[in-house]
Protein backbone atom coordinates (compact mmCIF):
# COMPACT_ATOMS: atom_id res chain seq x y z
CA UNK A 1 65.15 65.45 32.98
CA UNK A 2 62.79 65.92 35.86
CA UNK A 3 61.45 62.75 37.69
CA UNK A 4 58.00 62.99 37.73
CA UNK A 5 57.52 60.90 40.57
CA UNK A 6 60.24 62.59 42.93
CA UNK A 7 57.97 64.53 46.09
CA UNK A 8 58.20 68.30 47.38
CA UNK A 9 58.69 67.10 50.94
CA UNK A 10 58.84 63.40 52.65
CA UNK A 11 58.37 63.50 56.98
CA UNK A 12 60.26 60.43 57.97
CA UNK A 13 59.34 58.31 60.92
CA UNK A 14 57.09 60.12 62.72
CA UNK A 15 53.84 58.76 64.19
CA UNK A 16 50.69 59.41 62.31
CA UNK A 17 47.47 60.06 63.84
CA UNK A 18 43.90 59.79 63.42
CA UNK A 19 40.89 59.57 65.08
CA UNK A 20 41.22 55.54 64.73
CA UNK A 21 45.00 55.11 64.92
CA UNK A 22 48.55 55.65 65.81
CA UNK A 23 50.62 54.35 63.13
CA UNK A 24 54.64 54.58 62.81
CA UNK A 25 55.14 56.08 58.96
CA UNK A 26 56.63 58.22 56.98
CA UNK A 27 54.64 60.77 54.48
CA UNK A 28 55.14 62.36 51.09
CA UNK A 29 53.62 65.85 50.06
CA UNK A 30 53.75 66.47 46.30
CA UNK A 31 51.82 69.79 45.16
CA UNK A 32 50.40 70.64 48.24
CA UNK A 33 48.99 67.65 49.07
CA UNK A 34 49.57 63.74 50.60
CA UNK A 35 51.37 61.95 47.80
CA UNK A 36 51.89 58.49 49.71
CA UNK A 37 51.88 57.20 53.34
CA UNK A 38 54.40 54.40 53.89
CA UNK A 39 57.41 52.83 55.18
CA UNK A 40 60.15 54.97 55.04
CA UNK A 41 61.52 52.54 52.50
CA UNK A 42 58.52 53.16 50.03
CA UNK A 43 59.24 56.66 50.12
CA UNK A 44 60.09 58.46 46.44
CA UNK A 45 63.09 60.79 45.98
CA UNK A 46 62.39 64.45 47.58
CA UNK A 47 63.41 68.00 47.52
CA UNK A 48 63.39 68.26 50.66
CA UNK A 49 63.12 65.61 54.30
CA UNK A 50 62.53 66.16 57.68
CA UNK A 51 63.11 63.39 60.40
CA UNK A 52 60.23 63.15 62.16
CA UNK A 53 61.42 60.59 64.43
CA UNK A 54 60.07 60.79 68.26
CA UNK A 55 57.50 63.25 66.48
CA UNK A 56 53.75 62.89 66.33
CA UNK A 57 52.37 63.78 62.82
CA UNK A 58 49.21 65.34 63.36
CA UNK A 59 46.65 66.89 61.23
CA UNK A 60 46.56 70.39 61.88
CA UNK A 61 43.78 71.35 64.08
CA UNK A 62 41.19 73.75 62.58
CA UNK A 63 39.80 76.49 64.94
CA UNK A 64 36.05 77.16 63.87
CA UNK A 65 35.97 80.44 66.32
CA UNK A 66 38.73 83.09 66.26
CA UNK A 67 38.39 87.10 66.32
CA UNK A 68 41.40 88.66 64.38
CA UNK A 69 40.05 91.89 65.15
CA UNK A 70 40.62 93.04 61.35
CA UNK A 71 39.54 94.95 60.07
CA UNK A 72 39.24 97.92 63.43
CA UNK A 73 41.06 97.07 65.90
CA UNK A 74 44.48 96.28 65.07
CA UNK A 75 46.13 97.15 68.05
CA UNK A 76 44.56 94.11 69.59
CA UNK A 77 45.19 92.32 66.20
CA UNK A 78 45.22 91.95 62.82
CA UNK A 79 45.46 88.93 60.02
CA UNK A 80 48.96 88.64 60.03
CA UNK A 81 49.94 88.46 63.82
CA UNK A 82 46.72 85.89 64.61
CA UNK A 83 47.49 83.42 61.79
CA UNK A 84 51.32 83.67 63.22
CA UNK A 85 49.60 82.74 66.14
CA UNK A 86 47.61 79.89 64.88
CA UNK A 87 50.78 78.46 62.79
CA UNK A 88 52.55 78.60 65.99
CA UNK A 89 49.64 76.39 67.97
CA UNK A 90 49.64 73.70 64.81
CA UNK A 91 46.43 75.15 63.80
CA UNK A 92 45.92 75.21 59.69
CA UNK A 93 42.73 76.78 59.09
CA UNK A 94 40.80 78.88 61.06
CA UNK A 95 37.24 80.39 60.94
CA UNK A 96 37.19 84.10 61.96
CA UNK A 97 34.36 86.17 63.33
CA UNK A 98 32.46 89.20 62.16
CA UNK A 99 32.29 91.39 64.83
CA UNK A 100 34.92 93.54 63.58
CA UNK A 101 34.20 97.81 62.56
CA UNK A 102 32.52 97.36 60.09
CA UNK A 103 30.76 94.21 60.77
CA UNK A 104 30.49 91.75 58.35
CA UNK A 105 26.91 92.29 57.56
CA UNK A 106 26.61 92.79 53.65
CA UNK A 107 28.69 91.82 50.27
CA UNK A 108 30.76 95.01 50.42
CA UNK A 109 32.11 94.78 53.71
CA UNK A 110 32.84 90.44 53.21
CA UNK A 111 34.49 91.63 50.50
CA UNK A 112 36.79 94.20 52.08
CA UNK A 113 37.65 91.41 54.46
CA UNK A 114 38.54 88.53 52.03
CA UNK A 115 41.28 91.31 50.63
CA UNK A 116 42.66 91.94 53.98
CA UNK A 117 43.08 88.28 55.31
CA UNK A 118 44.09 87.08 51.71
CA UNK A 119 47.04 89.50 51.84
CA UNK A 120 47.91 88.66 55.46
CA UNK A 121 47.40 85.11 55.98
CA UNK A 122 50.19 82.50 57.09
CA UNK A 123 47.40 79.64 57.53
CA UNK A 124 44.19 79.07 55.52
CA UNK A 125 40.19 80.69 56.63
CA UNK A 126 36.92 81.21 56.65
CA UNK A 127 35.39 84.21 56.93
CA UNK A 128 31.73 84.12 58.94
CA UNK A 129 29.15 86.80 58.10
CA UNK A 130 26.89 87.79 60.88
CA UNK A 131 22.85 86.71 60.83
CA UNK A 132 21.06 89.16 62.61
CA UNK A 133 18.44 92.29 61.36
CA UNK A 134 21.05 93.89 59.96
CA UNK A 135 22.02 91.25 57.92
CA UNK A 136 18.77 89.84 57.04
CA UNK A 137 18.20 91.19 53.58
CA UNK A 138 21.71 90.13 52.59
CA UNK A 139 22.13 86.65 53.35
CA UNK A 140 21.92 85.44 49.74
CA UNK A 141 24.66 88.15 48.23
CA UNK A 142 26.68 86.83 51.51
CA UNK A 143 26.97 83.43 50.51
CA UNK A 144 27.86 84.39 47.00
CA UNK A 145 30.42 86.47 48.50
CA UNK A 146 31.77 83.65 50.06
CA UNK A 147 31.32 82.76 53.78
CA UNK A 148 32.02 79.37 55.87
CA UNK A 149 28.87 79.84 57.97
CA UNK A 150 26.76 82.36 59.43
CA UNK A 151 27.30 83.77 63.73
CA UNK A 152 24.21 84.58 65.25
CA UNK A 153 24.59 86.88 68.56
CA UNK A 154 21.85 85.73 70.71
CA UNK A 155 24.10 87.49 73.73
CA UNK A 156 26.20 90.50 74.34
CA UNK A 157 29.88 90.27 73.67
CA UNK A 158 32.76 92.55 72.37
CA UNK A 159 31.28 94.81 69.35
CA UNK A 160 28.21 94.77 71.35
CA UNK A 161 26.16 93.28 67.93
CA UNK A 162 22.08 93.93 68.75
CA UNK A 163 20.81 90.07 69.37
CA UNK A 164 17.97 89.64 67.23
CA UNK A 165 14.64 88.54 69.18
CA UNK A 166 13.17 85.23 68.96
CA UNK A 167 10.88 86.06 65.85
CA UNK A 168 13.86 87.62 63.70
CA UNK A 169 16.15 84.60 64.91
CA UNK A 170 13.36 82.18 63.43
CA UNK A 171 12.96 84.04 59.90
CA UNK A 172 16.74 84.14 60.13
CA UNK A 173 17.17 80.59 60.71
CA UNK A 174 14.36 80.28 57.89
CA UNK A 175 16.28 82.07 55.21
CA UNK A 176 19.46 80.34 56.12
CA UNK A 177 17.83 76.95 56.21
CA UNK A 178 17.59 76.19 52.70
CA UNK A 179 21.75 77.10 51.83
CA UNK A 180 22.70 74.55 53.83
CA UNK A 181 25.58 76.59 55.99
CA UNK A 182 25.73 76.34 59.69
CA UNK A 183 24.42 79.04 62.24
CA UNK A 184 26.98 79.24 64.92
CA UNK A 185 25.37 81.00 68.22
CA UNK A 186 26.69 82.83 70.87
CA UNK A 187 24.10 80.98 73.43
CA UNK A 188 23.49 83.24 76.16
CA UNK A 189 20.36 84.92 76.57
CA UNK A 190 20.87 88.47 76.38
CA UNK A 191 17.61 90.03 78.51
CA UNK A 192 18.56 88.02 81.26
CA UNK A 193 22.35 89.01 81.38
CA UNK A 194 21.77 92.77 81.03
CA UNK A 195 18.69 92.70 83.83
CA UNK A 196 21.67 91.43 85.85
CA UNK A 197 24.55 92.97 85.40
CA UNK A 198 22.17 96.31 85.95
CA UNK A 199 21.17 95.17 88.81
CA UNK A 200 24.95 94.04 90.20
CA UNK A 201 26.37 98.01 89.09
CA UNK A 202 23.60 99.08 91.34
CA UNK A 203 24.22 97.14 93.94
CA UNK A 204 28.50 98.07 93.59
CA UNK A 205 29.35 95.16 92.67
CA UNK A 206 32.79 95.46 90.39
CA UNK A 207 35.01 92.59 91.47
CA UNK A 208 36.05 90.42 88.84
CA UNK A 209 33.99 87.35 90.05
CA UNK A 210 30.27 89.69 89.25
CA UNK A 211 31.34 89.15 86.06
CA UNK A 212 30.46 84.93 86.44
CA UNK A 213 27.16 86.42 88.62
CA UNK A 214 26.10 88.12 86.11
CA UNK A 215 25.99 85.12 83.68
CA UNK A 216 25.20 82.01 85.53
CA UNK A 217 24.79 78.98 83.75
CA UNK A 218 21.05 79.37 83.20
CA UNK A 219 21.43 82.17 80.36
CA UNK A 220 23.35 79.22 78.18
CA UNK A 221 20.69 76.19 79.29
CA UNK A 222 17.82 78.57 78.12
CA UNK A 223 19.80 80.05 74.41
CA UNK A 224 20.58 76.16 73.73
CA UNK A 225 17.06 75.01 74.16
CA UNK A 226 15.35 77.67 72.20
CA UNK A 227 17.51 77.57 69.36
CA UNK A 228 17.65 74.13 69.08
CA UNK A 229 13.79 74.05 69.11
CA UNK A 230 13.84 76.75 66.19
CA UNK A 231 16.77 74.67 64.38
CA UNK A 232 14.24 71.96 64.56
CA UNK A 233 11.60 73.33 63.02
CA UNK A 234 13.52 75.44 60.33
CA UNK A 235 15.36 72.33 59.51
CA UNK A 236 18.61 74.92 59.99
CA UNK A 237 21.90 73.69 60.54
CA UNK A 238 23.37 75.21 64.44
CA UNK A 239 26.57 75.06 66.00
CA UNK A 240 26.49 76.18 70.18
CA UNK A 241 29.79 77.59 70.35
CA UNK A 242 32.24 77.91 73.59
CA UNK A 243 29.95 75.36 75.99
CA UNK A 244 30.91 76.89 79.66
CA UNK A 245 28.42 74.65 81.87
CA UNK A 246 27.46 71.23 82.65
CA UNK A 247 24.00 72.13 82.13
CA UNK A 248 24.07 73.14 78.61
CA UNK A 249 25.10 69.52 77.73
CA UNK A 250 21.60 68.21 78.48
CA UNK A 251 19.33 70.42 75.75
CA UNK A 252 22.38 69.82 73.81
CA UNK A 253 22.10 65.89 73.90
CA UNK A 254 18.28 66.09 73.95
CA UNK A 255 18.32 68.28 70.98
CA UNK A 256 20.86 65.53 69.05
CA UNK A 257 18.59 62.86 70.08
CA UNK A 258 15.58 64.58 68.51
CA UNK A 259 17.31 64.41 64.99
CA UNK A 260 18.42 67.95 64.97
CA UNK A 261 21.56 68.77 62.94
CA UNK A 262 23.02 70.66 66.43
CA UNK A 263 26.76 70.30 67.11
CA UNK A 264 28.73 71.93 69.97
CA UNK A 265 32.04 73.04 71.10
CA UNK A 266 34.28 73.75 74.43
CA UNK A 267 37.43 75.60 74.92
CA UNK A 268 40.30 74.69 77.15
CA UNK A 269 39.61 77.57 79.54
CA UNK A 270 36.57 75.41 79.99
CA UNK A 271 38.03 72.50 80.63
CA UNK A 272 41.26 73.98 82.76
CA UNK A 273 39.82 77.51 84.54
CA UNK A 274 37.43 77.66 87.40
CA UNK A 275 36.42 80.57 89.75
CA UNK A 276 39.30 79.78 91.69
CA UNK A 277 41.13 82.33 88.73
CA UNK A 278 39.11 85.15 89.40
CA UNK A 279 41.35 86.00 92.59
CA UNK A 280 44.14 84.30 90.68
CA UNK A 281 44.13 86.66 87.36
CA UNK A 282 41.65 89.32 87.81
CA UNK A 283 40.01 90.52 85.04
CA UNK A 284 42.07 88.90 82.60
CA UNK A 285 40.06 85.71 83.06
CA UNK A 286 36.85 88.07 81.89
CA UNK A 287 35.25 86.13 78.99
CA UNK A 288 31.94 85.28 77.46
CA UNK A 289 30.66 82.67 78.37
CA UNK A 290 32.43 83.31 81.64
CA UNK A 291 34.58 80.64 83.25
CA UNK A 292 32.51 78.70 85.38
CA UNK A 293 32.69 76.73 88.81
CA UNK A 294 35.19 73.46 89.05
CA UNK A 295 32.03 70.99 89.00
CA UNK A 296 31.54 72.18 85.11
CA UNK A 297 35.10 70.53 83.96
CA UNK A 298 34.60 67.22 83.98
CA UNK A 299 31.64 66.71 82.83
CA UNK A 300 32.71 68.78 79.90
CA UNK A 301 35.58 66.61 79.60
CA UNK A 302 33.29 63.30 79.53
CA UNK A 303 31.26 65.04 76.89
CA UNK A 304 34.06 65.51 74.35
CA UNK A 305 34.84 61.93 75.10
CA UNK A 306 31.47 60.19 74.36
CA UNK A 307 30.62 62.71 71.49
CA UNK A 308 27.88 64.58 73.22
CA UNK A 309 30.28 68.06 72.49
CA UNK A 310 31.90 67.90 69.11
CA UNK A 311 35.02 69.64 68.85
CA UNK A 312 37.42 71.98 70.74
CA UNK A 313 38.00 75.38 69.54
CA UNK A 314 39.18 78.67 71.15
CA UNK A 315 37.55 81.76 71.16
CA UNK A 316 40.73 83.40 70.58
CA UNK A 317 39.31 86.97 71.89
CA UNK A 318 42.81 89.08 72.40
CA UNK A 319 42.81 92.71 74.30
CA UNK A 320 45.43 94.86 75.27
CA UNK A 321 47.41 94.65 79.12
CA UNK A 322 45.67 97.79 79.56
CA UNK A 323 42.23 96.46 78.52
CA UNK A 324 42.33 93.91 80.34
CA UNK A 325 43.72 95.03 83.76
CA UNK A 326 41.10 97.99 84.66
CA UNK A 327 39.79 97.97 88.36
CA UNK A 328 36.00 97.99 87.24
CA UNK A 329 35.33 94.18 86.17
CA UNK A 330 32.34 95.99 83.87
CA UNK A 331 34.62 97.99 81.81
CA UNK A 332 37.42 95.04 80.63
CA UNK A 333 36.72 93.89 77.75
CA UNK A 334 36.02 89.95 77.26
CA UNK A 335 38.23 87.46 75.97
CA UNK A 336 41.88 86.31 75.63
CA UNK A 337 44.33 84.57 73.35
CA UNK A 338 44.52 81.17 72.79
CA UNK A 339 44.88 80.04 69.08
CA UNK A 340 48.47 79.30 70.29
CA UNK A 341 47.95 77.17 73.16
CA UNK A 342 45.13 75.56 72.40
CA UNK A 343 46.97 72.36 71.14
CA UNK A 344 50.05 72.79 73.88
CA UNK A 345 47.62 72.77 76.99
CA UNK A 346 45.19 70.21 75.27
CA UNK A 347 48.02 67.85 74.83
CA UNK A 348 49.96 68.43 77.96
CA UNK A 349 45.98 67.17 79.21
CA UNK A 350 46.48 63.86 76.81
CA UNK A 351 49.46 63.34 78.12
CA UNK A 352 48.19 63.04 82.00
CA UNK A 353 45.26 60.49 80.40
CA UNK A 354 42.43 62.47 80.09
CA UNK A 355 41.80 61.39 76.97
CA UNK A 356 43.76 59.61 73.98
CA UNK A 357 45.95 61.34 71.22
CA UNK A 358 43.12 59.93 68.69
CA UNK A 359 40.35 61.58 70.33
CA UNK A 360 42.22 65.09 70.38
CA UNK A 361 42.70 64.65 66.48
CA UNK A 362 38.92 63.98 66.15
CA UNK A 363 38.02 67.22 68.18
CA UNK A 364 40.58 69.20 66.68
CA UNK A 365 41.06 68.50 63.36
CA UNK A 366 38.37 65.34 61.72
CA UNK A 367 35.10 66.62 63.26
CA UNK A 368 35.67 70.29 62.22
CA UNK A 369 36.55 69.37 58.61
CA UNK A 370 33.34 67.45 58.06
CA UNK A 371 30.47 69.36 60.13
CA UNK A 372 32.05 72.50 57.82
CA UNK A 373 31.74 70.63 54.88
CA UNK A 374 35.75 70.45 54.46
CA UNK A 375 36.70 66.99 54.95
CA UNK A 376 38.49 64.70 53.79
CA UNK A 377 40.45 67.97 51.77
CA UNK A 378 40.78 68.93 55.43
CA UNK A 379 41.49 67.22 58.60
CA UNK A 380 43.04 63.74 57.67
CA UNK A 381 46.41 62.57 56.79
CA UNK A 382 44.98 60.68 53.74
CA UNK A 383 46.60 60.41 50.31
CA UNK A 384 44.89 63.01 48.04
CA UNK A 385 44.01 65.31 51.11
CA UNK A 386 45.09 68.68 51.78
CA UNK A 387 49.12 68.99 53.32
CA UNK A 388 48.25 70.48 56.33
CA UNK A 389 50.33 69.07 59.39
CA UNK A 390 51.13 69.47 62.95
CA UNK A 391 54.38 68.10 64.05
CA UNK A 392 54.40 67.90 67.79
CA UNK A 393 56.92 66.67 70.41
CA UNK A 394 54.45 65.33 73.31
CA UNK A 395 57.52 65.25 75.85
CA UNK A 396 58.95 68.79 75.48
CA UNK A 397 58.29 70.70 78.62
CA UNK A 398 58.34 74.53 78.64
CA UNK A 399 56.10 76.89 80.46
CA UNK A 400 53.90 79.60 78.51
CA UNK A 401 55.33 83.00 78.57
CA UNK A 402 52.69 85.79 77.34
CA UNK A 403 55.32 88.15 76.47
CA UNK A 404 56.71 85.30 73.89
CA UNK A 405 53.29 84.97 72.10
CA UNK A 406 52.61 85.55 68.16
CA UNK A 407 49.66 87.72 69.27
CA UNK A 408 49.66 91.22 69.71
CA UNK A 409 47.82 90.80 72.89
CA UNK A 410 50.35 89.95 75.52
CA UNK A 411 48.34 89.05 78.70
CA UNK A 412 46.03 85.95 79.25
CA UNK A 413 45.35 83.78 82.45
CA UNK A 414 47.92 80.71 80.44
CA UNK A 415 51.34 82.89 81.82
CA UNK A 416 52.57 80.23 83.90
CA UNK A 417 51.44 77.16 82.84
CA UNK A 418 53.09 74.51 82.49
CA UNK A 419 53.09 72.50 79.43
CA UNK A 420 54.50 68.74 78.03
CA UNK A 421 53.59 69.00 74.25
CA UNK A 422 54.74 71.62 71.70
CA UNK A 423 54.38 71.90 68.10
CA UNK A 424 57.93 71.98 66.36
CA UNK A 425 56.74 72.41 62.61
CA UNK A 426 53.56 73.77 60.81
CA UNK A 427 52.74 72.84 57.25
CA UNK A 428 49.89 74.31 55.03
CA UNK A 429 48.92 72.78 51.91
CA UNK A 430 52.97 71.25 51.88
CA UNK A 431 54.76 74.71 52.61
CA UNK A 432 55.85 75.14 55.98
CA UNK A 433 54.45 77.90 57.67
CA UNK A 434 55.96 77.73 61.15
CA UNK A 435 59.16 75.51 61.03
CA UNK A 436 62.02 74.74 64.26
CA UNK A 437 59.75 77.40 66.20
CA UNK A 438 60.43 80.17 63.41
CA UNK A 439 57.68 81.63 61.37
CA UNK A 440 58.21 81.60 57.94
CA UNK A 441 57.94 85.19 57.33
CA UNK A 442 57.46 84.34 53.35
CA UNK A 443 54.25 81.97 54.07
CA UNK A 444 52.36 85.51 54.66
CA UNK A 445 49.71 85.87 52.19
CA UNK A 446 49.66 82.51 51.16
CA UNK A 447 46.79 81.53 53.25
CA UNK A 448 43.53 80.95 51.27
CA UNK A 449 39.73 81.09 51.88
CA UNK A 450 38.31 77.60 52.26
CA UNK A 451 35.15 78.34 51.30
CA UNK A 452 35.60 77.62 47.65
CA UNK A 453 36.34 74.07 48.95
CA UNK A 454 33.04 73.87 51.13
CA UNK A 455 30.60 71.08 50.19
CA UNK A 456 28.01 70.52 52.65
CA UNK A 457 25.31 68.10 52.91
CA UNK A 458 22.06 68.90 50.73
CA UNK A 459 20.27 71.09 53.48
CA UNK A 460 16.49 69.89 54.26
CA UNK A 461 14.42 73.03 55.42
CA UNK A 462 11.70 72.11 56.79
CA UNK A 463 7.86 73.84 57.29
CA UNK A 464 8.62 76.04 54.23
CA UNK A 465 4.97 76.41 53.72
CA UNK A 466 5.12 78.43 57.08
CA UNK A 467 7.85 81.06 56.56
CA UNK A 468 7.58 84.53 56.98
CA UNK A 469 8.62 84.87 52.90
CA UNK A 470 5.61 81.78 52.49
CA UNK A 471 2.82 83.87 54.75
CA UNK A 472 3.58 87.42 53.54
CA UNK A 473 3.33 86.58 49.56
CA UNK A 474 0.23 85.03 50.19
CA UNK A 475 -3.19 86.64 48.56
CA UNK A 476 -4.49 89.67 49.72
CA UNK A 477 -7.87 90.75 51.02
């Protein structure tokens, strides 16, 4: 007779975290989710235990902005290699991009897409459509299709995706408005960046550091402001991603104070990277936004703390060694890896005192869930919530080796570094994914689209009476 009480899995001993706490306990996972939190005492009968003692239990961190590259470019990467990755950086769920070939501009190719991660997955998605002209006359059969928010390219970037103009952006953000799901924006303004880089080619400029002249912190400050001033009036939900610059935090903070439903995000090449790693690492540094001058870090660091910038995330953008090593700075492509070492160098940062274990968990994990609508399924060790947990030993010390990384891409400016926190095990909805630093090569495929899961708040669009769909279907003549 089978005890109907006994649990799949019980973690004994470690400590639990949240954004509020750091409590000694043990945990029980019963059908893929928390069955009871405890004294180890309390605990029911298990298949299966893991001592967890000297272990933080974390929830694992969900990365809102990762390109997987699939489908079109899977010799930079595909489903199965990044979600190793991300199961070998604690990270549960992630949110991938559409700038793949095709891009993920209508029903047919969303669709193509949910087949491909669903039967490569080790950790759970979302997949984003894009929201630009393309995509304009398909946003409703997109969100039927079944998205986790929309990416609007106001800036050039890998895929080079047109950036629609100011008027398209503000029927865009019209038609979006009313669904309720959240615009996330490349911020840079694109006419200004592509007036400069012209003019930098001209003038032979091709070191790596014209890159960072090319896109000085202006081109974010301006892309934050106007969007947030067409979020405002559409009543649509925006998300800045990848804040580079000090001076983005103050249309950012003005835009929150105005009652605008804006959130932001920074990554740890942000926080870590200055333009002292442009001599350092070349043209592998070369991202969008590019990595900006030392006096940028801190106050990017104060703004996670007092809640001005909402979560970290990654921009895991991975490239080839051969992509990212040519001599011209204007033909490497942008972006590295990071989905893996996200939560190593974030911690190793917690551990110096930047910031407390509690407040990584909130940027990491608690604020994603609920600004996408996912929480508490997601993000929380709470009874009744989704199994998915980070187990990390915050005083292992090992140094990042690119060559070692899940990703196909095997070059980024983190070969080097050294690190004080590592995640040991990976668990998705109760099954590990990642376990002793081994994948579990039998997790692939069991990785499932969050956006059945999605409830966001009731949206409020606002000036409806104003919309291009409003003027146009007005009388005639």
């Amino acid at each position: 007779m089978t005890n109907p009480d006994k649990a799949d899995l019980v973690i004994l001993g470690g400590v639990l975290v949240s954004p509020d706490a750091e409590v000694r306990a043990s945990i029980a996972i019963k059908d893929g989710k928390i069955h009871t939190i405890g004294a180890r005492e309390a605990m029911p009968a298990a298949t299966e235990t893991l001592d967890a003692t000297g272990m933080h239990v974390l929830p694992g961190a969900i990365d809102v902005h990762v390109h997987f590259r699939d489908p079109g470019y899977p010799h930079k990467e595909d489903f199965g290699s990044g979600t190793a990755a991300a199961a070998f950086g604690g990270v549960t769920t992630v949110f991938d991009m559409p700038n793949t070939l095709p891009t993920i501009a209508d029903a047919e190719s969303l669709s193509a897409k949910h087949k491909i991660a669903s039967e490569k997955a080790y950790v759970d998605y979302g997949l984003y459509a894009v929201l630009g002209e393309e995509s304009l006359e398909h946003i409703p059969s997109l969100v039927e299709g079944g998205i986790i928010g929309f990416k609007c390219y106001m800036g050039n970037t890998f895929g080079r995706i047109p950036s629609p103009s100011t008027g398209a952006m503000l029927e865009l953000f019209e038609l979006v408005a009313p669904t309720g799901k959240r615009i996330s924006l490349h911020a840079e303004t694109n006419s200004i960046m592509e007036r400069r880089e012209q003019r930098l080619r001209a003038a032979g400029r091709t070191e790596p550091i014209a890159h960072l002249a090319s896109r000085p912190a202006v081109v974010a400050v301006e892309a934050v402001a106007r969007a947030a001033i067409l979020a405002e009036w559409t009543g649509a939900r925006i998300h800045v991603l990848h804040i580079s610059s000090a001076a983005e935090l103050r249309p950012l903070a003005e835009a929150k104070a105005r009652g605008v439903d804006i959130t932001g995000e920074t990554c740890p090449h942000y926080l870590l990277l200055s333009e002292k790693d442009y001599e350092k690492s070349g043209g592998v540094v070369r991202v969008n936004p590019p990595v900006r001058e030392t006096p940028n870090q801190q106050p990017l660091w104060n703004a996670l703390v007092d809640g001005t910038v909402d979560i970290v995330a990654t921009d895991h953008a991975p490239h080839t060694p051969e992509e990212k090593t040519r001599n011209d700075i204007w033909t490497v492509d942008c972006g590295f890896p990071g989905v893996e070492t996200q939560m190593p160098l974030m911690l190793t940062e917690i551990n110096r005192g930047r910031a407390t274990i509690r407040d990584y968990v909130r940027w990491s994990a608690a604020n994603p869930a609920k600004l996408w609508g996912l929480y508490p399924r997601k993000g929380t060790l709470t009874v009744g919530s989704d199994a998915d947990i980070a187990i990390v030993d915050m005083n292992r010390r090992w140094t990042i080796d690119d060559a070692k990384i899940q990703s196909h891409s095997k070059i980024s400016p983190w070969q080097g570094w050294q690190c004080t926190a590592l995640p040991i095990h990976t668990i998705v909805r109760g099954n590990f994914v990642m376990k002793n630093r081994v994948l579990n090569e039998q997790a692939r495929s069991t990785g499932r689209s969050v956006h059945a899961i999605q409830r966001m708040p009731t949206p409020s669009p606002k000036n409806t009476d104003a919309t291009m769909a409003a003027i146009t279907a007005g009388k005639k003549g």
